[in-house]
N, C-alpha and C. Protein backbone atom coordinates (compact mmCIF):
# COMPACT_ATOMS: atom_id res chain seq x y z
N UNK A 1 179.58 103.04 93.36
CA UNK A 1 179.10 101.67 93.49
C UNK A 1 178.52 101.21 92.15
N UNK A 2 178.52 100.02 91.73
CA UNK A 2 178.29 99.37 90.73
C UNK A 2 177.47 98.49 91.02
N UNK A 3 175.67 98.95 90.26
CA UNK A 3 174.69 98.27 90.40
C UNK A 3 174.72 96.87 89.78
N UNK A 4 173.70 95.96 90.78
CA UNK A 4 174.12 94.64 89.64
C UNK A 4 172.66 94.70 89.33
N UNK A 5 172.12 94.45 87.89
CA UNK A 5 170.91 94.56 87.25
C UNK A 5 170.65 93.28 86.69
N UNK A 6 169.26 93.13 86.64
CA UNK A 6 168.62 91.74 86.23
C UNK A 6 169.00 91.58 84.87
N UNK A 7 168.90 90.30 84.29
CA UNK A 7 169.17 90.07 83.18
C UNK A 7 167.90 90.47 82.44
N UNK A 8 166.98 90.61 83.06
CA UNK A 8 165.68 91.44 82.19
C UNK A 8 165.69 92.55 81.97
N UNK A 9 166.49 93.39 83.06
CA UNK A 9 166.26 94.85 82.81
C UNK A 9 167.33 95.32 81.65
N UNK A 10 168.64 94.04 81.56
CA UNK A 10 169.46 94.25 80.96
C UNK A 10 169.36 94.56 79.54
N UNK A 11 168.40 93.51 79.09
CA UNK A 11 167.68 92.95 77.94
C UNK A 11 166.89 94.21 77.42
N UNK A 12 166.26 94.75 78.48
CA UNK A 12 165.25 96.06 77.92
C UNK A 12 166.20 97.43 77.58
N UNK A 13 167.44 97.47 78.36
CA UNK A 13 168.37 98.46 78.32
C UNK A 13 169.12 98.51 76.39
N UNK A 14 169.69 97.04 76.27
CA UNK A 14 170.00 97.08 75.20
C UNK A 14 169.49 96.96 74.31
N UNK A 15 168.06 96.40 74.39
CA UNK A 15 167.38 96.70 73.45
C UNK A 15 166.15 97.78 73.14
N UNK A 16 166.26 98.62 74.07
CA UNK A 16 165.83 100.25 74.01
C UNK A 16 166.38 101.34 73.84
N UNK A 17 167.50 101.29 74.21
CA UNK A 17 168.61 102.22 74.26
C UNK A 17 169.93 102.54 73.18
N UNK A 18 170.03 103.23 72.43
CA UNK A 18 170.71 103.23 71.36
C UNK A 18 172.47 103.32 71.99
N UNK A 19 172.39 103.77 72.91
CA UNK A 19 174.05 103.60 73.26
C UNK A 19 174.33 102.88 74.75
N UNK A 20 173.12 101.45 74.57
CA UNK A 20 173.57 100.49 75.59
C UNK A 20 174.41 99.40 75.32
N UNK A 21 175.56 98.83 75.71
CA UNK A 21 175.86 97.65 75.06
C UNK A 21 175.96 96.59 76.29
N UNK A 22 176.31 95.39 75.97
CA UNK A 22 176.92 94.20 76.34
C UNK A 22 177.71 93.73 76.16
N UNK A 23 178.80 93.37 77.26
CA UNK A 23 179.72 93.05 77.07
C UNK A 23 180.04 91.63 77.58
N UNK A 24 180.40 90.55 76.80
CA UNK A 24 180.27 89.52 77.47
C UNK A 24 182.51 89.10 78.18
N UNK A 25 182.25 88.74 79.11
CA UNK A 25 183.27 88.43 79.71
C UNK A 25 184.27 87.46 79.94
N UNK A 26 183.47 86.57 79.66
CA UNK A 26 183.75 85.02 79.92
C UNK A 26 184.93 84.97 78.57
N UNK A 27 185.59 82.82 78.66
CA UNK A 27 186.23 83.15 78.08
C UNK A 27 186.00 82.62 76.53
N UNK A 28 186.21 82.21 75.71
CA UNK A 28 186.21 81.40 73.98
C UNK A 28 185.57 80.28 74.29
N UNK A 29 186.30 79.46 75.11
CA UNK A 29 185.66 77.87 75.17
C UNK A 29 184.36 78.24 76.24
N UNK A 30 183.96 79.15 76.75
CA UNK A 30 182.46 79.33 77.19
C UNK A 30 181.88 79.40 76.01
N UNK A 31 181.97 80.60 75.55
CA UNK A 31 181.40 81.19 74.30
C UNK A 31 181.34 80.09 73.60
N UNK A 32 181.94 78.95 72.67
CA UNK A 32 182.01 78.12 71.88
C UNK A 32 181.13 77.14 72.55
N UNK A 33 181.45 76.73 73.54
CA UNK A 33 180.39 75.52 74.64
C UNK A 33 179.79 75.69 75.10
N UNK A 34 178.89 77.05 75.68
CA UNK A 34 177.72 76.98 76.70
C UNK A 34 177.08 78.23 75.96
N UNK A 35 177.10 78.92 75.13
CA UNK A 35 176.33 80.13 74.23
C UNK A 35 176.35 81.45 75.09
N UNK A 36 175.67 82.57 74.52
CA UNK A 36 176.26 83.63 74.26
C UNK A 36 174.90 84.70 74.41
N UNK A 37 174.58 85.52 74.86
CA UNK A 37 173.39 86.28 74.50
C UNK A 37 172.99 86.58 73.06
N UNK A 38 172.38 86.16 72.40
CA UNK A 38 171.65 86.82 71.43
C UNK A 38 171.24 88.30 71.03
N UNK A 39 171.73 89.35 70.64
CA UNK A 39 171.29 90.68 70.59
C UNK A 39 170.82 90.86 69.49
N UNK A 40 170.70 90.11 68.71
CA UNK A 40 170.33 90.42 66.72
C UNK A 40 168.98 91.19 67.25
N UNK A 41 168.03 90.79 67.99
CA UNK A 41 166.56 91.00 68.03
C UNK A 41 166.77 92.65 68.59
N UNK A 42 167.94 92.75 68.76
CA UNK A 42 168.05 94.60 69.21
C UNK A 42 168.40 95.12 68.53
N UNK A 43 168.91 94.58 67.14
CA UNK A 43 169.99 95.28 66.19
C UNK A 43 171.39 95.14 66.72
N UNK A 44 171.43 95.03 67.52
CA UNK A 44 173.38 94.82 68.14
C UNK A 44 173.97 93.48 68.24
N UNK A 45 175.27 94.10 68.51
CA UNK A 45 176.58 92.87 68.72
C UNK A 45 176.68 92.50 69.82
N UNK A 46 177.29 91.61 69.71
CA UNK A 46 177.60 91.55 71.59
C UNK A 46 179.41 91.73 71.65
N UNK A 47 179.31 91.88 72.50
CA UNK A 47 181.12 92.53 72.60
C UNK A 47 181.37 91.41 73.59
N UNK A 48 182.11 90.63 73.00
CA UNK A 48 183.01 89.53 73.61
C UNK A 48 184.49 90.11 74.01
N UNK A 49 184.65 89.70 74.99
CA UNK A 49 185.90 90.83 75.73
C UNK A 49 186.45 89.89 76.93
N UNK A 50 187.12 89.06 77.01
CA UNK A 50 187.62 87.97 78.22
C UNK A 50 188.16 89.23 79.19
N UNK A 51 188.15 88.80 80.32
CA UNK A 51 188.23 89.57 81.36
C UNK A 51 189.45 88.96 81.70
N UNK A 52 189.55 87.35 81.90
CA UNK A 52 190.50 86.62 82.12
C UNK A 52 190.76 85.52 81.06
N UNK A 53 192.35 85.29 80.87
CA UNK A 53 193.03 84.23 80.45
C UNK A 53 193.15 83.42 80.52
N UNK A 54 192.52 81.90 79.82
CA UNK A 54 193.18 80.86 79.47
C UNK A 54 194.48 80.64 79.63
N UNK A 55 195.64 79.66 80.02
CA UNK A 55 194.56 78.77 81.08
C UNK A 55 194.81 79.14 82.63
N UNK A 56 195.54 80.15 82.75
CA UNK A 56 196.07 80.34 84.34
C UNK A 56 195.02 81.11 84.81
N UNK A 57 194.25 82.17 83.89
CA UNK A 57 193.41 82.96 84.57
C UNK A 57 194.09 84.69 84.68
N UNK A 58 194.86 84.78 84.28
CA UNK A 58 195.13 86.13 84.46
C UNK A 58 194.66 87.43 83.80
N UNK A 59 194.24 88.32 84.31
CA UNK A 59 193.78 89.46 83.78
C UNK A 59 194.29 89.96 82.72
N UNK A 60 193.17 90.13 81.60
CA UNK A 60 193.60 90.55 80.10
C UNK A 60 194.21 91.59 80.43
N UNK A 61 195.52 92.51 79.71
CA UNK A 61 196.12 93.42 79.49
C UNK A 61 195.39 93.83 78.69
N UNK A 62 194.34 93.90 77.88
CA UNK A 62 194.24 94.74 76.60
C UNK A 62 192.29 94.78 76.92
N UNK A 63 191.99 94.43 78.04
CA UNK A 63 190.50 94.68 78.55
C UNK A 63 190.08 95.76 77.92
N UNK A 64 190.56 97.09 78.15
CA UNK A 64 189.80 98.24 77.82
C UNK A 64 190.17 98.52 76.94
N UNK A 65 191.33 97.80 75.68
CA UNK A 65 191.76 98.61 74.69
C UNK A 65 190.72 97.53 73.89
N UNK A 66 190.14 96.68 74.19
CA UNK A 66 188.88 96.23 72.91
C UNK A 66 187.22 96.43 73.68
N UNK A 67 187.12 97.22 74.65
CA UNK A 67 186.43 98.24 74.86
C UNK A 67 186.40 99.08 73.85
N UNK A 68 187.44 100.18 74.07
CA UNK A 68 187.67 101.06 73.38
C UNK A 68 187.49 100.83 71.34
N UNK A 69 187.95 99.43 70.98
CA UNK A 69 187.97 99.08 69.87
C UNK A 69 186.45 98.73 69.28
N UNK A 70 185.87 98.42 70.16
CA UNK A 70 184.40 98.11 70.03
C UNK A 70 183.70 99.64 69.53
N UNK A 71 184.50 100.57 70.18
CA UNK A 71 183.78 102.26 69.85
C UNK A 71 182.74 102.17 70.94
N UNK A 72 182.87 101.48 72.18
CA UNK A 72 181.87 101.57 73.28
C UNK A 72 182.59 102.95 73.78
N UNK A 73 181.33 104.17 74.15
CA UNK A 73 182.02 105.43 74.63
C UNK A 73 182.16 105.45 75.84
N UNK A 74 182.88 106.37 76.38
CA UNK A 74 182.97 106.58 77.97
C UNK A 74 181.95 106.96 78.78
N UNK A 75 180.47 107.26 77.97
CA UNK A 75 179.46 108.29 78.95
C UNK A 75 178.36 106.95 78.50
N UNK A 76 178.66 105.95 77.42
CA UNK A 76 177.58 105.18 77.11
C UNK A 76 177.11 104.11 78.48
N UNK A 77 175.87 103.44 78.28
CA UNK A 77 175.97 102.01 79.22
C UNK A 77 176.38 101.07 79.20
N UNK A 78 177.32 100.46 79.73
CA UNK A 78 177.78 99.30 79.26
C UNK A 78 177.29 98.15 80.78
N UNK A 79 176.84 97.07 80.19
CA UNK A 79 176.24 96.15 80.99
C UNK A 79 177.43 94.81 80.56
N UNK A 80 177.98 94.35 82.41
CA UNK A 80 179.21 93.60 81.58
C UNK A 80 177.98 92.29 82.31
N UNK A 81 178.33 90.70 81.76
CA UNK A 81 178.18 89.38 81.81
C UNK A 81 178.95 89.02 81.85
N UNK A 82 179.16 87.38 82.68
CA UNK A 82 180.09 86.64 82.75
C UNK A 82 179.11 85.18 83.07
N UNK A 83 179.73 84.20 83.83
CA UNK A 83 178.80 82.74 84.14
C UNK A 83 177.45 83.04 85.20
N UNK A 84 177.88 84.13 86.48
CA UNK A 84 177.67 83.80 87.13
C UNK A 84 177.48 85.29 87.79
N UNK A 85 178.40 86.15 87.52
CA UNK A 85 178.30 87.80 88.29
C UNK A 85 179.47 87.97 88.39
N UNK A 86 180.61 87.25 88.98
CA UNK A 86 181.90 87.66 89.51
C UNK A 86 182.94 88.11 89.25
N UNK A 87 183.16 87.62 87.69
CA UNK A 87 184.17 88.05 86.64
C UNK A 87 183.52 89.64 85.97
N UNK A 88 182.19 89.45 85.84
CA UNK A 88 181.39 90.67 85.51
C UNK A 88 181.34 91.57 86.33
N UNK A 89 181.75 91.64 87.38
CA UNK A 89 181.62 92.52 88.45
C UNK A 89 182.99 93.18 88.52
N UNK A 90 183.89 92.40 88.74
CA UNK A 90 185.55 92.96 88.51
C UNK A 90 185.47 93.71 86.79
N UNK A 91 185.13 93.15 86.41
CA UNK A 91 185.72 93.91 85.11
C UNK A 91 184.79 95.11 84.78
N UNK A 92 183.83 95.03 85.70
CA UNK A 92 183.14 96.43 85.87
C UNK A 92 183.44 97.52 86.21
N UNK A 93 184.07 97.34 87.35
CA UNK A 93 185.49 97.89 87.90
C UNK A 93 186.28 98.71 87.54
N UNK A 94 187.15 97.65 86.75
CA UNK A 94 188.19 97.69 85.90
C UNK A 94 187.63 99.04 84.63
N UNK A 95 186.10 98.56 83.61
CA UNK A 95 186.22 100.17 83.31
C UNK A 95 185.80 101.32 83.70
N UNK A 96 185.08 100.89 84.93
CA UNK A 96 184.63 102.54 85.32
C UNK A 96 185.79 103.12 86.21
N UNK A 97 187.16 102.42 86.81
CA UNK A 97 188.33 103.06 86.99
C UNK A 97 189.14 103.67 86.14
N UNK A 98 189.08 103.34 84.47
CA UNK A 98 189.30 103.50 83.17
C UNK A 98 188.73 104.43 82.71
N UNK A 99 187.14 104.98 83.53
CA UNK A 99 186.97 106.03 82.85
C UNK A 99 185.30 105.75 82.77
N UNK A 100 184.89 104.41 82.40
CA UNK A 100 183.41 104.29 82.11
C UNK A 100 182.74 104.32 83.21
N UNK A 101 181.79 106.05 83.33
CA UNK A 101 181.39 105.81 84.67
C UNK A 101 179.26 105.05 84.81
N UNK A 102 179.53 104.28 83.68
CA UNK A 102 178.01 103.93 83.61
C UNK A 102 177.85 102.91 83.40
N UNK A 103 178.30 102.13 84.12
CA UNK A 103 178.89 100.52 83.96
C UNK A 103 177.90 99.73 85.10
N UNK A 104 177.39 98.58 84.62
CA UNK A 104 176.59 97.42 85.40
C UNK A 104 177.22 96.64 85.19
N UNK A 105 176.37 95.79 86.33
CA UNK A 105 176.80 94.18 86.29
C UNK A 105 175.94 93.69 85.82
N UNK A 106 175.13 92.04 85.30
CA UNK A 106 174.67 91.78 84.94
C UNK A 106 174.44 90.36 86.45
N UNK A 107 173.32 90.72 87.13
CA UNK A 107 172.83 89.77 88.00
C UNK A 107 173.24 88.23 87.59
N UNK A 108 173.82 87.59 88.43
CA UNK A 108 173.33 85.90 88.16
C UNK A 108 173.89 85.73 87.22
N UNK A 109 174.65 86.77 85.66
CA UNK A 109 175.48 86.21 84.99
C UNK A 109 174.16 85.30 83.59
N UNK A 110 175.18 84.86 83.09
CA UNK A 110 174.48 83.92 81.82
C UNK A 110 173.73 82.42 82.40
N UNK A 111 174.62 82.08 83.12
CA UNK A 111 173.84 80.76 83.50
C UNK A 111 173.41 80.83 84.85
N UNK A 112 173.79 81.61 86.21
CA UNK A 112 173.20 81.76 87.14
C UNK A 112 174.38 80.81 87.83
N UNK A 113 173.54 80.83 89.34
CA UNK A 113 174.18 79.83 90.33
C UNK A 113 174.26 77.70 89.84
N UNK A 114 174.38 77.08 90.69
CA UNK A 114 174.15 75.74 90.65
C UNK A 114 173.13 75.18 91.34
N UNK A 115 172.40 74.47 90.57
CA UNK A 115 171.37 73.65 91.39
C UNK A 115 171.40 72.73 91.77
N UNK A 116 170.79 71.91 92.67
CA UNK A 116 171.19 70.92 93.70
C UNK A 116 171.99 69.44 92.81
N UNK A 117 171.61 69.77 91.75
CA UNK A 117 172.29 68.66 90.60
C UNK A 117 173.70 68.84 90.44
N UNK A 118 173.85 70.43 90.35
CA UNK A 118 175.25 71.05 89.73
C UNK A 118 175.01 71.47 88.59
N UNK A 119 173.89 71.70 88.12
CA UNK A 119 173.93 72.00 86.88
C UNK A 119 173.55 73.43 86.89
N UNK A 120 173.64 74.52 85.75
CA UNK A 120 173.51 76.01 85.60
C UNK A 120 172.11 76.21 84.82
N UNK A 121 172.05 77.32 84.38
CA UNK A 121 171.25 77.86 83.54
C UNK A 121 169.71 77.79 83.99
N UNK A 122 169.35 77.20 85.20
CA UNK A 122 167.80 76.50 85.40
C UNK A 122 167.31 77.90 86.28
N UNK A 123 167.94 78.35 87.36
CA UNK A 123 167.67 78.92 88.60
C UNK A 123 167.32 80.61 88.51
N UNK A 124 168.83 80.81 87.88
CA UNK A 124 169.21 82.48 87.78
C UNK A 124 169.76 83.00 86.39
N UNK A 125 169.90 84.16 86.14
CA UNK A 125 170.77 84.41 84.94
C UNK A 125 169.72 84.91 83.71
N UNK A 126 170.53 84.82 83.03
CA UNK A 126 169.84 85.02 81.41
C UNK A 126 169.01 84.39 80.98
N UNK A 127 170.01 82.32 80.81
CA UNK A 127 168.85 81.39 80.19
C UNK A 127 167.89 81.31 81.12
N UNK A 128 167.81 81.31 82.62
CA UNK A 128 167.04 80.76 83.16
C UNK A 128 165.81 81.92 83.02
N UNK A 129 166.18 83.12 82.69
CA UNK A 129 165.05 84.22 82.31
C UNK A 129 164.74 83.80 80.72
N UNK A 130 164.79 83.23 80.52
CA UNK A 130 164.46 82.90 78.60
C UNK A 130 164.82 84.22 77.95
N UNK A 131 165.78 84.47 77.87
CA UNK A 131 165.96 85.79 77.06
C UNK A 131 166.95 85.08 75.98
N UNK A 132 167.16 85.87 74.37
CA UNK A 132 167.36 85.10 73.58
C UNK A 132 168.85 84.83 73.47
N UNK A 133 169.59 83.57 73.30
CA UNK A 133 171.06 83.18 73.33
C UNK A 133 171.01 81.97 72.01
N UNK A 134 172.09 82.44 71.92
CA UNK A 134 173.19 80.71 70.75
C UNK A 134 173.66 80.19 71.15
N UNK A 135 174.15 79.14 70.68
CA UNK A 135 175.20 78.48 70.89
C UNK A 135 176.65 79.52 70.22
N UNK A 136 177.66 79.68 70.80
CA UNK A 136 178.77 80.57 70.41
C UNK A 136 178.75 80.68 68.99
């Protein structure tokens, strides 16, 4: 089973832990338009890794081979993100069937659910925990 972990605990993982990473999921035009976790304040990267394709949506073929390219190891933590949990949760999946057996989800995602407006980021997630992000 594949725990889903707060975006706080996430935050303390990668930035305590020398072989924790993040992997963000989502796709370019997220990343470019709605921002990105911030890891500089941990010393790390963030591993941008689409789970799914522009524009139909189909599952990357090459998911775990820029895993693997990242030099994320098979015994390390890897904490995946996406908008929301859902894409982060499948592709969680996807590497601990691959092999990574220490794989999270990342609760609520970057921006969380929708609020009665429709709008993100206020409720759940990352921003809505103030933890540090860019713009892509």
């Amino acid at each position: 089973m594949i725990d889903d972990i707060s975006p706080a605990a996430t935050w303390e993982a990668v930035r305590g832990r020398p072989n924790a990473w993040l992997v963000d999921v989502r796709t370019p035009m997220e990343w470019e338009h709605i921002g990105v976790p911030d890891l500089s304040g941990a010393g790390k990267a963030l591993v941008r890794d689409s789970w799914q394709l522009p524009p139909a949506g189909q599952v990357n073929p090459d998911f775990i081979t820029t895993l693997e390219k990242a030099g994320i190891g098979k015994t390390d933590e890897v904490y995946f993100i996406c908008r929301s949990g859902a894409r982060s949760m499948a592709a969680a999946h996807a590497a601990y069937d691959a092999g990574y057996h220490n794989v999270h989800n990342v609760a609520d995602g970057f921006e969380g659910p929708e609020d009665a407006t429709g709008s993100r980021g206020r409720l759940a997630g990352w921003q809505a925990s103030e933890l540090p992000w860019s713009r892509g």
